[in-house]
C-alpha atoms as a PDB file:
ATOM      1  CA  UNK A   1      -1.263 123.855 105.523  1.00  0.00           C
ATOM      2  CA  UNK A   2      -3.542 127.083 106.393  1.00  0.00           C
ATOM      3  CA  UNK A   3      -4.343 127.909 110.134  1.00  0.00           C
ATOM      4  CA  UNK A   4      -8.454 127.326 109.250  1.00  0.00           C
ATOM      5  CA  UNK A   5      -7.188 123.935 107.369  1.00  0.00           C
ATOM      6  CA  UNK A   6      -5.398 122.610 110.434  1.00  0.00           C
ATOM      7  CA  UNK A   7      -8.001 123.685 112.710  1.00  0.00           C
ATOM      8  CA  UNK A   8     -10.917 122.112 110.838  1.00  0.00           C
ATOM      9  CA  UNK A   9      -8.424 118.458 110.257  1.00  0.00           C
ATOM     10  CA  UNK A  10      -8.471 118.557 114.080  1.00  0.00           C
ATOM     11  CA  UNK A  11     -11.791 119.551 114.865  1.00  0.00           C
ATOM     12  CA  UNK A  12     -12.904 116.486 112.187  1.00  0.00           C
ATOM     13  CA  UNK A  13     -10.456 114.111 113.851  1.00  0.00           C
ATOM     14  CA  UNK A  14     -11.529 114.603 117.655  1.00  0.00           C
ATOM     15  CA  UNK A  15     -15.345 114.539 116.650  1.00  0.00           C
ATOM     16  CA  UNK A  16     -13.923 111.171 114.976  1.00  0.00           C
ATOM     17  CA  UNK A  17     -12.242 110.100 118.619  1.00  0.00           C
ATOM     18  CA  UNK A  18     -15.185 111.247 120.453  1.00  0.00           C
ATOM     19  CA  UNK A  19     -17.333 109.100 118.088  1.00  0.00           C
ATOM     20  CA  UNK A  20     -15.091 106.254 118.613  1.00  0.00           C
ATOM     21  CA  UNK A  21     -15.134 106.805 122.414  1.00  0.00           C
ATOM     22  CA  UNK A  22     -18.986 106.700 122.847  1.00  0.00           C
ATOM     23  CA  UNK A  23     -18.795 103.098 120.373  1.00  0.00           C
ATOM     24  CA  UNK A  24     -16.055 101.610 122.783  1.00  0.00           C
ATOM     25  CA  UNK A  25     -18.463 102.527 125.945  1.00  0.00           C
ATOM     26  CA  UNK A  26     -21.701 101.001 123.950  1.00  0.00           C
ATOM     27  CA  UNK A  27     -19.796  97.800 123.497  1.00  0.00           C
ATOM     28  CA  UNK A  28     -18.776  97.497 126.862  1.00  0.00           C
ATOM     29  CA  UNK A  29     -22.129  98.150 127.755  1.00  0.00           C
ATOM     30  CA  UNK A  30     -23.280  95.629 125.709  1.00  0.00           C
ATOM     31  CA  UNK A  31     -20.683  93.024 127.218  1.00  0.00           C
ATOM     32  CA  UNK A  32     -22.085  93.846 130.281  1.00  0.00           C
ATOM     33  CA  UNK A  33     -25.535  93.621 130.248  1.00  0.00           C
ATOM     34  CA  UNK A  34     -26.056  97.038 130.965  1.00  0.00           C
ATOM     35  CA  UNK A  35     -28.469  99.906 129.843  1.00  0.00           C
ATOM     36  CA  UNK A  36     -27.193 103.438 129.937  1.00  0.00           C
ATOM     37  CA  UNK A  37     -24.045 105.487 129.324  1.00  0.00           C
ATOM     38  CA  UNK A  38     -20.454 105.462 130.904  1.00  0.00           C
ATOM     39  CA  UNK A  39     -21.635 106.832 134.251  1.00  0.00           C
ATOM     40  CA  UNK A  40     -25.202 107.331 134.078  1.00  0.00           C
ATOM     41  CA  UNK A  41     -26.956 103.548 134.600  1.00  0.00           C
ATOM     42  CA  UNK A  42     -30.274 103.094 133.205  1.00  0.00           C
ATOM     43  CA  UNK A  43     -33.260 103.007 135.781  1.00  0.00           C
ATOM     44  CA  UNK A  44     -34.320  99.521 136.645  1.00  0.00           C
ATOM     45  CA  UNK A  45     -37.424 100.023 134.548  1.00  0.00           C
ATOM     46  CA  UNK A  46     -35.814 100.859 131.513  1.00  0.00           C
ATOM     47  CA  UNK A  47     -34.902  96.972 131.559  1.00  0.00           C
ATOM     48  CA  UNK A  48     -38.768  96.427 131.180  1.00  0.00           C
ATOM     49  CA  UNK A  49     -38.752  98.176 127.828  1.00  0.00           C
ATOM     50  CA  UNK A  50     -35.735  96.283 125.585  1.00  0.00           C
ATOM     51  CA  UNK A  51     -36.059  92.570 125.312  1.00  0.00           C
ATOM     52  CA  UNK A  52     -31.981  92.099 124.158  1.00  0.00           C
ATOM     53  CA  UNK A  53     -30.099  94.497 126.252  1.00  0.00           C
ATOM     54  CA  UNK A  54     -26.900  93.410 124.371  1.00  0.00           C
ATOM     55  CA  UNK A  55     -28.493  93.559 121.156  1.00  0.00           C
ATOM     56  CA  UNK A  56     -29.904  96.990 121.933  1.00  0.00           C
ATOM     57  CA  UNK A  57     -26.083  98.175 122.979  1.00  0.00           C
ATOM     58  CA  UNK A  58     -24.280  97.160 120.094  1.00  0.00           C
ATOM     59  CA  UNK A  59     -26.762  98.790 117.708  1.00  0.00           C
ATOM     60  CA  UNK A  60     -25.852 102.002 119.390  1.00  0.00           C
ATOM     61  CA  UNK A  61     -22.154 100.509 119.054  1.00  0.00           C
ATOM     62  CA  UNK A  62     -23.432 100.331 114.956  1.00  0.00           C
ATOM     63  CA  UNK A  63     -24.463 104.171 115.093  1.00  0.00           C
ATOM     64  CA  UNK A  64     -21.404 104.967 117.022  1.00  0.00           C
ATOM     65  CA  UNK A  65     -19.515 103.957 114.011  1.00  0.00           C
ATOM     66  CA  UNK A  66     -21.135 105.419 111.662  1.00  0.00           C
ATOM     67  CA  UNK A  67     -20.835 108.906 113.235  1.00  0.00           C
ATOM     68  CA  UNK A  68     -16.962 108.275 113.036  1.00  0.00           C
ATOM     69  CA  UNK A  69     -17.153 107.611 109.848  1.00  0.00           C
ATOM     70  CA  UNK A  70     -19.026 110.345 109.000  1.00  0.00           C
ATOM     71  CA  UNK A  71     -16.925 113.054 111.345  1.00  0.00           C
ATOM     72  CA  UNK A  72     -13.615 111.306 109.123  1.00  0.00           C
ATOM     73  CA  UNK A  73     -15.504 112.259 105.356  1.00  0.00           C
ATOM     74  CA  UNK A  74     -15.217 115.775 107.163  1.00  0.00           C
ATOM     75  CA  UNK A  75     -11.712 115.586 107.119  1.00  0.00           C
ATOM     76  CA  UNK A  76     -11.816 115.901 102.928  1.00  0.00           C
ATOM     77  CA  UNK A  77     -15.553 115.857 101.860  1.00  0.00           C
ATOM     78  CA  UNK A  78     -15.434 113.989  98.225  1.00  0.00           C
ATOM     79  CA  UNK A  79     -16.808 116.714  95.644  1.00  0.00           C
ATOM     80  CA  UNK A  80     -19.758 114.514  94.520  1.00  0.00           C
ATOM     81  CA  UNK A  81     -22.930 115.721  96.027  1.00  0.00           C
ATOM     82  CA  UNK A  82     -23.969 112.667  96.602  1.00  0.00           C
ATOM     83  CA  UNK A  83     -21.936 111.829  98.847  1.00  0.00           C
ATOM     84  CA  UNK A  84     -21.469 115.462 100.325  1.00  0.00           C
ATOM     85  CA  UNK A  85     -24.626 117.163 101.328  1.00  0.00           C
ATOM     86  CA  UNK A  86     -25.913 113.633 102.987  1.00  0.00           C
ATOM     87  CA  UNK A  87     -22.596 114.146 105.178  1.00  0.00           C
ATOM     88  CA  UNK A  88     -23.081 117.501 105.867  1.00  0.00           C
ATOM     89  CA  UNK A  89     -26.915 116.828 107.007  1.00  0.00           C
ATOM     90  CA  UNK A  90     -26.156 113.471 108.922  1.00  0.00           C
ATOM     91  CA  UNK A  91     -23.490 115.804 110.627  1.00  0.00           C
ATOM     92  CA  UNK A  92     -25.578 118.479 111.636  1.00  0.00           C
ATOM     93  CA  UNK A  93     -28.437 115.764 112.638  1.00  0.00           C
ATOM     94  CA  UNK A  94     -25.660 114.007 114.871  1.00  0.00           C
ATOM     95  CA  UNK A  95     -24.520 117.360 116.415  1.00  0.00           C
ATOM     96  CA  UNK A  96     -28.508 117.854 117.331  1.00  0.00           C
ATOM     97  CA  UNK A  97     -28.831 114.013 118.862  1.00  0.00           C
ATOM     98  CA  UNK A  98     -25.451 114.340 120.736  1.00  0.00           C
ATOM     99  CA  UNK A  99     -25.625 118.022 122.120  1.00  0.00           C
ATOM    100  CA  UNK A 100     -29.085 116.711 122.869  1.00  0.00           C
ATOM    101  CA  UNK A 101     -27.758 113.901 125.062  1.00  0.00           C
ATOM    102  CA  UNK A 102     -24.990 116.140 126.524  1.00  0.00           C
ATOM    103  CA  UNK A 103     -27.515 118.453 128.195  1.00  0.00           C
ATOM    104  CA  UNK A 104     -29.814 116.131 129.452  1.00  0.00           C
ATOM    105  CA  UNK A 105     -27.802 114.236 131.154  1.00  0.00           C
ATOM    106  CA  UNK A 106     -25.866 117.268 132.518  1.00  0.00           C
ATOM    107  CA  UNK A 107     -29.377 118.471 133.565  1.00  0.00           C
ATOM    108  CA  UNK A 108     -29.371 114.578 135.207  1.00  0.00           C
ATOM    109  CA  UNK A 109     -26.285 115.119 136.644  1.00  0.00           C
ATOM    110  CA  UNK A 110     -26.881 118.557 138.305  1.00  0.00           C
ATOM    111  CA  UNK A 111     -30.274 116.914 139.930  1.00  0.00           C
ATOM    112  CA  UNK A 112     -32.315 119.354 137.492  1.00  0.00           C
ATOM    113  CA  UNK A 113     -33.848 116.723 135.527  1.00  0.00           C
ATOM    114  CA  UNK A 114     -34.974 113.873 137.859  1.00  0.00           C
ATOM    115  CA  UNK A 115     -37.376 112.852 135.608  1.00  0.00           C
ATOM    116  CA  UNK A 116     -34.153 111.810 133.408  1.00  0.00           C
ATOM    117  CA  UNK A 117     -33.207 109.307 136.440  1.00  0.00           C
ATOM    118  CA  UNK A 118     -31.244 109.775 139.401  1.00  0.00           C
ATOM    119  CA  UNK A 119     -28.097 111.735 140.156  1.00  0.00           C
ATOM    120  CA  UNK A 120     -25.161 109.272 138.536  1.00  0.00           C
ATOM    121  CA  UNK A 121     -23.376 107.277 141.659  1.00  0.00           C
ATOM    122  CA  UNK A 122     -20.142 107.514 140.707  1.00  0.00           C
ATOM    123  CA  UNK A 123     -20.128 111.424 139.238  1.00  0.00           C
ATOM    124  CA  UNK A 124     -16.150 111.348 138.336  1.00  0.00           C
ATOM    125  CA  UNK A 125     -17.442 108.907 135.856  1.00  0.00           C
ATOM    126  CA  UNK A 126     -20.163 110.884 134.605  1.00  0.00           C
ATOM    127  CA  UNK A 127     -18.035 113.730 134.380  1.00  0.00           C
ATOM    128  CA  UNK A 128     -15.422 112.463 132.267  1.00  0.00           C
ATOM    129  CA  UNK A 129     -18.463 111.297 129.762  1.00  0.00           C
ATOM    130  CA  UNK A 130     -19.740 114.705 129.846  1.00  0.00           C
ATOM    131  CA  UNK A 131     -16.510 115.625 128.998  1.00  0.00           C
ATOM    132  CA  UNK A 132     -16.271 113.884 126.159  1.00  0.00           C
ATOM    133  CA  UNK A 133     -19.798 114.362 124.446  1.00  0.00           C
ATOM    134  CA  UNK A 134     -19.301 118.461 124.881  1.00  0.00           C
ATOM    135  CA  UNK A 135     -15.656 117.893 123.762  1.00  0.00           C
ATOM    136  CA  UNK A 136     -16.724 116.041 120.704  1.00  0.00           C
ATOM    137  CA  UNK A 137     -19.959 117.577 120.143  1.00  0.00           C
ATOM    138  CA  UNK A 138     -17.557 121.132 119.869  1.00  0.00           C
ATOM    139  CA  UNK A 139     -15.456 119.762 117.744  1.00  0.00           C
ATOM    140  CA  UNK A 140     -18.334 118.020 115.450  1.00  0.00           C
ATOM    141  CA  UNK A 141     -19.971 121.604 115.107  1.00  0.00           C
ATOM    142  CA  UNK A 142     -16.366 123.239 114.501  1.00  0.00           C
ATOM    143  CA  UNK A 143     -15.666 120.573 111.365  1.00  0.00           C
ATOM    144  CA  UNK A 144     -18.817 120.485 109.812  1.00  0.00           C
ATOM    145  CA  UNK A 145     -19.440 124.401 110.002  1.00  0.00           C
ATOM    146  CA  UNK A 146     -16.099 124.724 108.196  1.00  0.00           C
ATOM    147  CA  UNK A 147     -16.688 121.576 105.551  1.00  0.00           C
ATOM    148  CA  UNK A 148     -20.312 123.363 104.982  1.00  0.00           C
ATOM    149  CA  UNK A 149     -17.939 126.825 104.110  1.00  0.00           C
ATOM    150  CA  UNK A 150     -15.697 125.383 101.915  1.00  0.00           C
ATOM    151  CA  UNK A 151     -18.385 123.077 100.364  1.00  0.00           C
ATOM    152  CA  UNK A 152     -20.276 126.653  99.763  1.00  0.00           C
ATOM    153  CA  UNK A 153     -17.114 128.266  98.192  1.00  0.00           C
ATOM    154  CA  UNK A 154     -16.407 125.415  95.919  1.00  0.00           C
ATOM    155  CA  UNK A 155     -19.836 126.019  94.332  1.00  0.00           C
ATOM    156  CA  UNK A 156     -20.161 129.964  93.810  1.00  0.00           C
ATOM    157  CA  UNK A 157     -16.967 129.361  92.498  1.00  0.00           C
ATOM    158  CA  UNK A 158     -18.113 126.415  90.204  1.00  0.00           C
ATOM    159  CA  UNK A 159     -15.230 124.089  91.150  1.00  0.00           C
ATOM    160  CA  UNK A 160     -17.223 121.209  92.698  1.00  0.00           C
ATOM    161  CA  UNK A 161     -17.347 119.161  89.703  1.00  0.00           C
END
């Protein structure tokens, strides 16, 4: 196995982890009652705006999922298009909605965002879930700019069929 080959298997399996991570936090979430992420509790108003918290949770839990399945079809993209360019875009779509999420709440974090909520109150936790999304949001961008190369080689080349 090429250098570029193992890199991208790892890069697709650790946005896969990362992925799996942020579902295991949702559910737990969910089985607590609580808005928010791993860190970074929802303001008290928020509460106002969802009528199931629970519900709410595990529908993120739903999405979590699907981005780990998504950041494992990176590992070996099937050659039908149909199936390939609606991974590569739902990729690139997740790495803008995650990288998103990472910087806002690291602006919440660092007290330059209040209007994001307050500064977490236990910031080792918020850490480690920055941590994670910027880990996993890396390692997103790193497999899905190297499935988009090889996805663009197989077709100047005519062997995607």
């Amino acid at each position: 196995m090429s250098r570029s080959r193992k890199k991208h298997l790892a890069a697709a399996l650790t946005a896969c982890f990362g992925a799996l991570a942020y579902t295991v936090s949702k559910v737990d979430l969910a089985r607590r009652g609580e808005l928010g992420m791993p860190g970074f509790p929802a303001p008290a108003e928020a509460y106002a705006a969802v009528a199931d918290v629970e519900t709410a949770q595990l529908a993120n839990a739903a999405l979590g999922l699907l981005m780990a399945v998504v950041a494992l079809l990176l590992v070996r993209l099937p050659r039908t298009p149909l199936i390939l360019w609606p991974a590569l875009v739902v990729s690139w779509a997740g790495i803008a909605m995650v990288g998103a999420g990472v910087l806002g709440f690291g602006a919440r974090a660092a007290g330059l965002a209040p209007s994001l909520g307050a500064t977490p109150p236990h910031m080792p936790t918020a850490l480690a879930a920055l941590l994670v999304g910027a880990v996993w949001v890396t390692a997103w961008t790193i497999a899905t700019v190297s499935a988009t190369r090889s996805s663009r080689r197989r077709y100047a080349a005519g062997t995607n069929r």
